[in-house]
Each structure stands twice: as structure tokens, then as C-alpha cells.
PDB file of N, CA and C in Angstrom:
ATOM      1  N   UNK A   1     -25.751 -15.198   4.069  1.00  0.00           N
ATOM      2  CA  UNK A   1     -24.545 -14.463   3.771  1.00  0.00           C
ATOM      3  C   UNK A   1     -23.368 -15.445   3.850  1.00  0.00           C
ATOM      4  N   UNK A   2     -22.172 -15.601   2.831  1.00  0.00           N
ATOM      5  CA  UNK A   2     -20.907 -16.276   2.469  1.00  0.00           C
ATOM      6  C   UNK A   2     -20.271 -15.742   4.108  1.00  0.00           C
ATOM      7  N   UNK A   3     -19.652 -16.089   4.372  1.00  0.00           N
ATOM      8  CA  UNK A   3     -17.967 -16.130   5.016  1.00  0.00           C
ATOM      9  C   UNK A   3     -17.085 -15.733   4.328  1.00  0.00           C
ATOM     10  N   UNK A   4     -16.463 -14.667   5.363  1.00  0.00           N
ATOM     11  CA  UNK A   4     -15.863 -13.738   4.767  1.00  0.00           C
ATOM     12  C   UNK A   4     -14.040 -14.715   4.087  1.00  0.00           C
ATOM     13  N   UNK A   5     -13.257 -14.824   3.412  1.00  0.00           N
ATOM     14  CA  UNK A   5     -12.181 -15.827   3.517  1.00  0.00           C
ATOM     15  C   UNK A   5     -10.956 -14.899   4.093  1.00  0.00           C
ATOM     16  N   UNK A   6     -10.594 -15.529   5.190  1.00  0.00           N
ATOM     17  CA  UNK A   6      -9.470 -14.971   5.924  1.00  0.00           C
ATOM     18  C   UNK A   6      -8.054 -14.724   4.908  1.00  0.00           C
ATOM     19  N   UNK A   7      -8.042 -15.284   3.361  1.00  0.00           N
ATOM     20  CA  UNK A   7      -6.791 -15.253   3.071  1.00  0.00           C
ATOM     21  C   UNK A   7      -6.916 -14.202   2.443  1.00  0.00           C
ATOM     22  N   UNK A   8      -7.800 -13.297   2.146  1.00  0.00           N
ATOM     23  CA  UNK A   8      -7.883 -11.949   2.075  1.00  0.00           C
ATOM     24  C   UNK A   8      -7.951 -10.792   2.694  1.00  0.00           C
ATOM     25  N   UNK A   9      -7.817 -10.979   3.822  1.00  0.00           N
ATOM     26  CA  UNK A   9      -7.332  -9.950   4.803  1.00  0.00           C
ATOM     27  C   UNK A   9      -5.657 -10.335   4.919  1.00  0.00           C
ATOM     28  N   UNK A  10      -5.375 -11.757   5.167  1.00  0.00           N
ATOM     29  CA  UNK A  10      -3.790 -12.081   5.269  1.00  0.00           C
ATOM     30  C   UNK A  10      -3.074 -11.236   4.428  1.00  0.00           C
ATOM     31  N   UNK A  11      -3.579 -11.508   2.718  1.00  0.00           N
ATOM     32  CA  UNK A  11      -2.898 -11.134   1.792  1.00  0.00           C
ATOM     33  C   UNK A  11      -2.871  -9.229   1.677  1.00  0.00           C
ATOM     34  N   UNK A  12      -4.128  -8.946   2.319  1.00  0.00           N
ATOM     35  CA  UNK A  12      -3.998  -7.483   2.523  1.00  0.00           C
ATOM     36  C   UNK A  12      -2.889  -7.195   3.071  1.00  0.00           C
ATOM     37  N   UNK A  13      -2.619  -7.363   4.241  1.00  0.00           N
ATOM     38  CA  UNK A  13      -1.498  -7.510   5.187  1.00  0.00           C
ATOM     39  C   UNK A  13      -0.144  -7.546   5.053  1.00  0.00           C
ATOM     40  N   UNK A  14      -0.433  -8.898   4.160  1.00  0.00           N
ATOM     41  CA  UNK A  14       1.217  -9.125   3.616  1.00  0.00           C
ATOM     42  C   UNK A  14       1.483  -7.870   2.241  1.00  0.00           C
ATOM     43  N   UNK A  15       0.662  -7.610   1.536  1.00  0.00           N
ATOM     44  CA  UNK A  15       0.886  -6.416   0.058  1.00  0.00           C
ATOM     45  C   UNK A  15       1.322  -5.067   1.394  1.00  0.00           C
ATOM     46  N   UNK A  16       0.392  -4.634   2.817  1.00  0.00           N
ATOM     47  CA  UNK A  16       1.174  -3.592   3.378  1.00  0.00           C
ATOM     48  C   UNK A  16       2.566  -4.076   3.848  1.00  0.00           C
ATOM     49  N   UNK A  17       2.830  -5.313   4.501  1.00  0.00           N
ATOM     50  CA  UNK A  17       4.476  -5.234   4.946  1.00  0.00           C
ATOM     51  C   UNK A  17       5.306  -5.075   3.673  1.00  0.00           C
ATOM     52  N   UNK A  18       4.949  -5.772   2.849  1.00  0.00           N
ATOM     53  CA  UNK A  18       6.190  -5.868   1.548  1.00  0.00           C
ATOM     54  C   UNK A  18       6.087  -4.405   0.591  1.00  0.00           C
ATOM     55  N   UNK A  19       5.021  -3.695   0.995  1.00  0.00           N
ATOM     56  CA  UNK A  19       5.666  -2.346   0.451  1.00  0.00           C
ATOM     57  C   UNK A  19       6.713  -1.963   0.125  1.00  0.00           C
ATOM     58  N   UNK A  20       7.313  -1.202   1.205  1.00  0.00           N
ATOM     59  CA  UNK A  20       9.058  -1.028   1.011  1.00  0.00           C
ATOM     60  C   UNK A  20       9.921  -1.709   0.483  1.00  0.00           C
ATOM     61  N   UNK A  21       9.413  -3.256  -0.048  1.00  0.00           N
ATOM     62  CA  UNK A  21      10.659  -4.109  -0.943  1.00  0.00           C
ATOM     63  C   UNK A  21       9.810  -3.845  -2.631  1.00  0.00           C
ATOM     64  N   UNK A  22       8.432  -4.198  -2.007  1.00  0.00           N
ATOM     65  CA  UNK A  22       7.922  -3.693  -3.793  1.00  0.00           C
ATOM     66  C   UNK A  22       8.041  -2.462  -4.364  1.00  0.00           C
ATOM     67  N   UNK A  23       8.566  -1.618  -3.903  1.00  0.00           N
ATOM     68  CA  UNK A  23       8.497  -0.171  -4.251  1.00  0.00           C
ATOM     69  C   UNK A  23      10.010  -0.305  -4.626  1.00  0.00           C
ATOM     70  N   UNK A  24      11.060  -0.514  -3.902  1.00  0.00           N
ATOM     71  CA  UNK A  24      12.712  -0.736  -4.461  1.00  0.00           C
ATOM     72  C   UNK A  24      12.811  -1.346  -5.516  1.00  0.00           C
ATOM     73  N   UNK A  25      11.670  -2.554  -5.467  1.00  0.00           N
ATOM     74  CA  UNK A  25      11.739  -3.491  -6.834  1.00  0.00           C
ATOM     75  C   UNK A  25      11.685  -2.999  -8.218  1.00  0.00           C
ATOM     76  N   UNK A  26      10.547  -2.218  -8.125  1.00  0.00           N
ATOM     77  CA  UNK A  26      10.056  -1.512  -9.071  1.00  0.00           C
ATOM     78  C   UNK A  26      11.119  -0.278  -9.651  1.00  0.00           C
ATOM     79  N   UNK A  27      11.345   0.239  -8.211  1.00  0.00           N
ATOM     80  CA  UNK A  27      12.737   1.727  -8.952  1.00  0.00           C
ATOM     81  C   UNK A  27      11.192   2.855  -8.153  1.00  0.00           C
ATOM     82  N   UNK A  28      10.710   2.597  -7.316  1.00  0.00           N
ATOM     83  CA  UNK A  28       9.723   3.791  -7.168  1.00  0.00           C
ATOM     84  C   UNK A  28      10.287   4.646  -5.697  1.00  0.00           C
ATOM     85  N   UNK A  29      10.120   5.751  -5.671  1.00  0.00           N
ATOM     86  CA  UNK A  29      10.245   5.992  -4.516  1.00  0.00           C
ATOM     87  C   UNK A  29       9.110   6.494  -3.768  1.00  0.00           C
ATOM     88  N   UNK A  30       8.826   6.532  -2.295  1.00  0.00           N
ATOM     89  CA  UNK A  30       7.728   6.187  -1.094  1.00  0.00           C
ATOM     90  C   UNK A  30       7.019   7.363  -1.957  1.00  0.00           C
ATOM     91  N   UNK A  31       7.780   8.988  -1.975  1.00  0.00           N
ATOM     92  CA  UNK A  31       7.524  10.564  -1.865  1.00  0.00           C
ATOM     93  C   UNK A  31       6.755  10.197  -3.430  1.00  0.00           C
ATOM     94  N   UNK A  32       7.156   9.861  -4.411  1.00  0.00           N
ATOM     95  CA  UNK A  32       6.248  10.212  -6.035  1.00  0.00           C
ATOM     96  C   UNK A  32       5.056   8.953  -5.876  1.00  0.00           C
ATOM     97  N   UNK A  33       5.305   8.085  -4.658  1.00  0.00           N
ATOM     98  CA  UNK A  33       3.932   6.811  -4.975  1.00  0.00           C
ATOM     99  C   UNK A  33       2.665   7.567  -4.152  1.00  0.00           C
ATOM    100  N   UNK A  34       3.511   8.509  -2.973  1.00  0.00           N
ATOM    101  CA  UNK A  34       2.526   9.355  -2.201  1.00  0.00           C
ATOM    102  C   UNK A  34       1.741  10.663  -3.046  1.00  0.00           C
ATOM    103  N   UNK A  35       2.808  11.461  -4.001  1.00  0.00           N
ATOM    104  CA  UNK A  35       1.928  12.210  -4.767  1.00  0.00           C
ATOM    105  C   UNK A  35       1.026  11.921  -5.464  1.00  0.00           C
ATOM    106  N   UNK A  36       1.485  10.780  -6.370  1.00  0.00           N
ATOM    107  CA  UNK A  36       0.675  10.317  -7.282  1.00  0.00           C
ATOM    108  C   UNK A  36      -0.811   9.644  -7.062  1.00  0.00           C
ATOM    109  N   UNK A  37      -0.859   8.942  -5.416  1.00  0.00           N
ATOM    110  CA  UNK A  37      -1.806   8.701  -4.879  1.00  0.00           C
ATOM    111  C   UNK A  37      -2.659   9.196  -4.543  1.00  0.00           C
ATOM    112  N   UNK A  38      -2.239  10.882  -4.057  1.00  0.00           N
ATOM    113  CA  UNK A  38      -2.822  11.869  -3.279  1.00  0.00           C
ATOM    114  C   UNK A  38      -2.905  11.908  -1.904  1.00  0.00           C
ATOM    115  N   UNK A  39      -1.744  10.948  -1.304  1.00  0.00           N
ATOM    116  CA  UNK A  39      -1.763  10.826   0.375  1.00  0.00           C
ATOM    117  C   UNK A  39      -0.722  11.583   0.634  1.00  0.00           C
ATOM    118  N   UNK A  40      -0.337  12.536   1.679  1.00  0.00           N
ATOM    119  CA  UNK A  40       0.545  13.383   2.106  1.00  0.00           C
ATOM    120  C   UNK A  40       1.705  12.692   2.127  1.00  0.00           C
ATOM    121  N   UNK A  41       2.864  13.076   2.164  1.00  0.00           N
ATOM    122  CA  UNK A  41       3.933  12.283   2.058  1.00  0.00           C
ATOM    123  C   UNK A  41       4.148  11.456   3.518  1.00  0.00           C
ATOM    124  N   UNK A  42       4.003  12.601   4.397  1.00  0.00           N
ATOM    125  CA  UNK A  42       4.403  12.436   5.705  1.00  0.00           C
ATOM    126  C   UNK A  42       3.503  11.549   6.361  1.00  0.00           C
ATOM    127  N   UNK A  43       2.234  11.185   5.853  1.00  0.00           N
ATOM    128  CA  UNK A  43       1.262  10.164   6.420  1.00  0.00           C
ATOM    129  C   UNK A  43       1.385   8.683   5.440  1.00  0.00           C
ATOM    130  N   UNK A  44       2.005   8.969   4.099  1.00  0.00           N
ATOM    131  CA  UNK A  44       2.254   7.792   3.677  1.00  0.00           C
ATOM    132  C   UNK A  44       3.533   7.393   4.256  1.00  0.00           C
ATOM    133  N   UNK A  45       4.517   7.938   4.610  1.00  0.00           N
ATOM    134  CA  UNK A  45       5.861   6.907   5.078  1.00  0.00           C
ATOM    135  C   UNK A  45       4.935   6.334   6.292  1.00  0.00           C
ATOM    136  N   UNK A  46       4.198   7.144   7.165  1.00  0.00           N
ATOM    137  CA  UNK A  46       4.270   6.758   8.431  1.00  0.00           C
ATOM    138  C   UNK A  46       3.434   5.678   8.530  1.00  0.00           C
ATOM    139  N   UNK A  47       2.040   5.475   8.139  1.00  0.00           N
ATOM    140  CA  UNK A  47       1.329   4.404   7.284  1.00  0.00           C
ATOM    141  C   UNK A  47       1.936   3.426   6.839  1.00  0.00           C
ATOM    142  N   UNK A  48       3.037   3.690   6.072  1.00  0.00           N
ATOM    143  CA  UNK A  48       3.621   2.434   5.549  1.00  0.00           C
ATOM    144  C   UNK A  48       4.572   1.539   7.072  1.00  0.00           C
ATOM    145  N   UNK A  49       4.943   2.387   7.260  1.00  0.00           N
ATOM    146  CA  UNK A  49       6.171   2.545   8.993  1.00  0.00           C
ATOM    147  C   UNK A  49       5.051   1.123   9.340  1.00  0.00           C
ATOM    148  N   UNK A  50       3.688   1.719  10.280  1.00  0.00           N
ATOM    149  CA  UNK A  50       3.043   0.899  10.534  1.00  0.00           C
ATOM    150  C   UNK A  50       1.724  -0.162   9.964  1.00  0.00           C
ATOM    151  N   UNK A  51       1.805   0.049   8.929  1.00  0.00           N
ATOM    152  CA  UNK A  51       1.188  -0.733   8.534  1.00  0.00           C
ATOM    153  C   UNK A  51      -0.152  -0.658   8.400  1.00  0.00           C
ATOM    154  N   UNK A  52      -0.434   0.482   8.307  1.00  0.00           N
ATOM    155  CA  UNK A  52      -1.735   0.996   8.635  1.00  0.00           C
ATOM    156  C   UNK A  52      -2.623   2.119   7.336  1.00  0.00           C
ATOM    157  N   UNK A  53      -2.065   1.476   6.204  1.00  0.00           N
ATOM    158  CA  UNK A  53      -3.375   2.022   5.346  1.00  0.00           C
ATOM    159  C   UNK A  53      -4.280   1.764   5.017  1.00  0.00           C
ATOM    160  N   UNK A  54      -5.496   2.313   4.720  1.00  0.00           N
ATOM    161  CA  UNK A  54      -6.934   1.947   4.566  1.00  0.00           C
ATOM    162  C   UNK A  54      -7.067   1.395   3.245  1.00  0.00           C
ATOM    163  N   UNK A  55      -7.919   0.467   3.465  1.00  0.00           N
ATOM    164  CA  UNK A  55      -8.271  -0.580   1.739  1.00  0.00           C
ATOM    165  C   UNK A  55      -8.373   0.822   0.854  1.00  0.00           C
ATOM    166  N   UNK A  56      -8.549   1.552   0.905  1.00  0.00           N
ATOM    167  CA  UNK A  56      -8.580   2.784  -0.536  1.00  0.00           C
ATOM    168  C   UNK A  56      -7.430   3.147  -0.765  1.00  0.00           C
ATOM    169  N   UNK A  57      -6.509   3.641   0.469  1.00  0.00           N
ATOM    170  CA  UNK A  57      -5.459   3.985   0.167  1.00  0.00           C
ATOM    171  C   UNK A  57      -4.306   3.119  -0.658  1.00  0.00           C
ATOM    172  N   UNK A  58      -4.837   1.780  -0.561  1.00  0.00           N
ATOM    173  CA  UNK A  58      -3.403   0.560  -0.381  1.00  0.00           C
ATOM    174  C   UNK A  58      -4.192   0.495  -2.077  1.00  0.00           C
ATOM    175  N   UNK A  59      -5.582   0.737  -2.612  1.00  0.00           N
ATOM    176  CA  UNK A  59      -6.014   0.499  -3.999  1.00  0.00           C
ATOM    177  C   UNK A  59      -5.471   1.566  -4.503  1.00  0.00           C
ATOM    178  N   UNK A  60      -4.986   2.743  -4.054  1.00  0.00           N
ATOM    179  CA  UNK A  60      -4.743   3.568  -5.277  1.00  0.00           C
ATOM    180  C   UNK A  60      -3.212   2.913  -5.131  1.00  0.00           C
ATOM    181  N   UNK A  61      -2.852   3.250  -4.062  1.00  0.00           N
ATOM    182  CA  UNK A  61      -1.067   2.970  -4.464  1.00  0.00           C
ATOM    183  C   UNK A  61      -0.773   1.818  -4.770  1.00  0.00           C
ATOM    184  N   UNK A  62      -1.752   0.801  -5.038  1.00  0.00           N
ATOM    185  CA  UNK A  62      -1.749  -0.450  -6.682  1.00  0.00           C
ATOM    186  C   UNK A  62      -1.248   0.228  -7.602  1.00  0.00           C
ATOM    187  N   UNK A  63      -2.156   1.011  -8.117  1.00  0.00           N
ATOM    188  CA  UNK A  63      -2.914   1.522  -9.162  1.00  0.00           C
ATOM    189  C   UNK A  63      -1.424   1.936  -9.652  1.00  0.00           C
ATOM    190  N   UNK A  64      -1.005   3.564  -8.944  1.00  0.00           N
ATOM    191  CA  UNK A  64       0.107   4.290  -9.134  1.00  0.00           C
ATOM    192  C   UNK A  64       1.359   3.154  -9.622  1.00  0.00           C
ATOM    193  N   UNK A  65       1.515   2.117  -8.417  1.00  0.00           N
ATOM    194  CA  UNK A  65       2.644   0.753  -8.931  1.00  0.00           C
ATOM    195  C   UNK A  65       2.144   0.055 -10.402  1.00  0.00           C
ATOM    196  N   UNK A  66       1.381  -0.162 -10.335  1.00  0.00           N
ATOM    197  CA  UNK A  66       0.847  -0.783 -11.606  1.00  0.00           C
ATOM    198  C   UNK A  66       0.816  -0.134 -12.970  1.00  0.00           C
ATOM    199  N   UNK A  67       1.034   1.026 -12.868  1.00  0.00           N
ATOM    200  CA  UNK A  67       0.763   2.170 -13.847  1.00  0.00           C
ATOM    201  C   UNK A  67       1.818   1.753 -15.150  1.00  0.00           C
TER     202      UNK A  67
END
């Protein structure tokens, strides 16, 4: 089995802190990236707050930014 490369968890990491500047960047706001995702609003600010969304969650709200 490979080794896992640490600059992919980093970079996970860094895409959750810079949320809140990539989302201003864009013109998006937290409440339509949370609908569109399907995460409650109130668990996506707070998630974002700490930093704490799950690799599925942080792939859809790509997806929704990327759209």
C-alpha cells in the first residue's frame, strides 16, 4: 500500500479555512451554498465557524461553487 501524501489533507484544510473569503469572492452567500448543498443552514455556518466539514460535505459545496 502507497503513503498516504500529507499535502492532501493540508490542502483539505486550507479549501475549509478560506471558505468565507471564497464564497465573498465569488458573490455567494453561506445560506444559498447551504441549500443548494443540502446541509442545514445552521450546521453549515457552524461547520464552516469550525472547520469541521466532512470530505462529502466540503465535495458538494465544490460542486454548488463551481456550478
Amino acid at each position: 500500500m502507497s503513503r498516504i501524501p500529507e499535502n492532501s489533507v493540508r490542502e483539505f484544510i486550507k479549501i475549509q479555512k478560506d471558505l468565507p473569503q471564497t464564497l465573498k469572492f465569488y458573490g455567494l452567500s453561506g445560506s444559498y451554498v447551504a441549500r443548494e448543498s443540502g446541509i442545514s443552514i445552521t450546521s453549515f455556518h457552524r461547520k464552516m465557524k469550525n472547520t469541521a466539514f466532512t470530505g462529502v460535505e466540503l465535495e458538494r459545496i465544490i460542486k454548488v461553487i463551481n456550478k
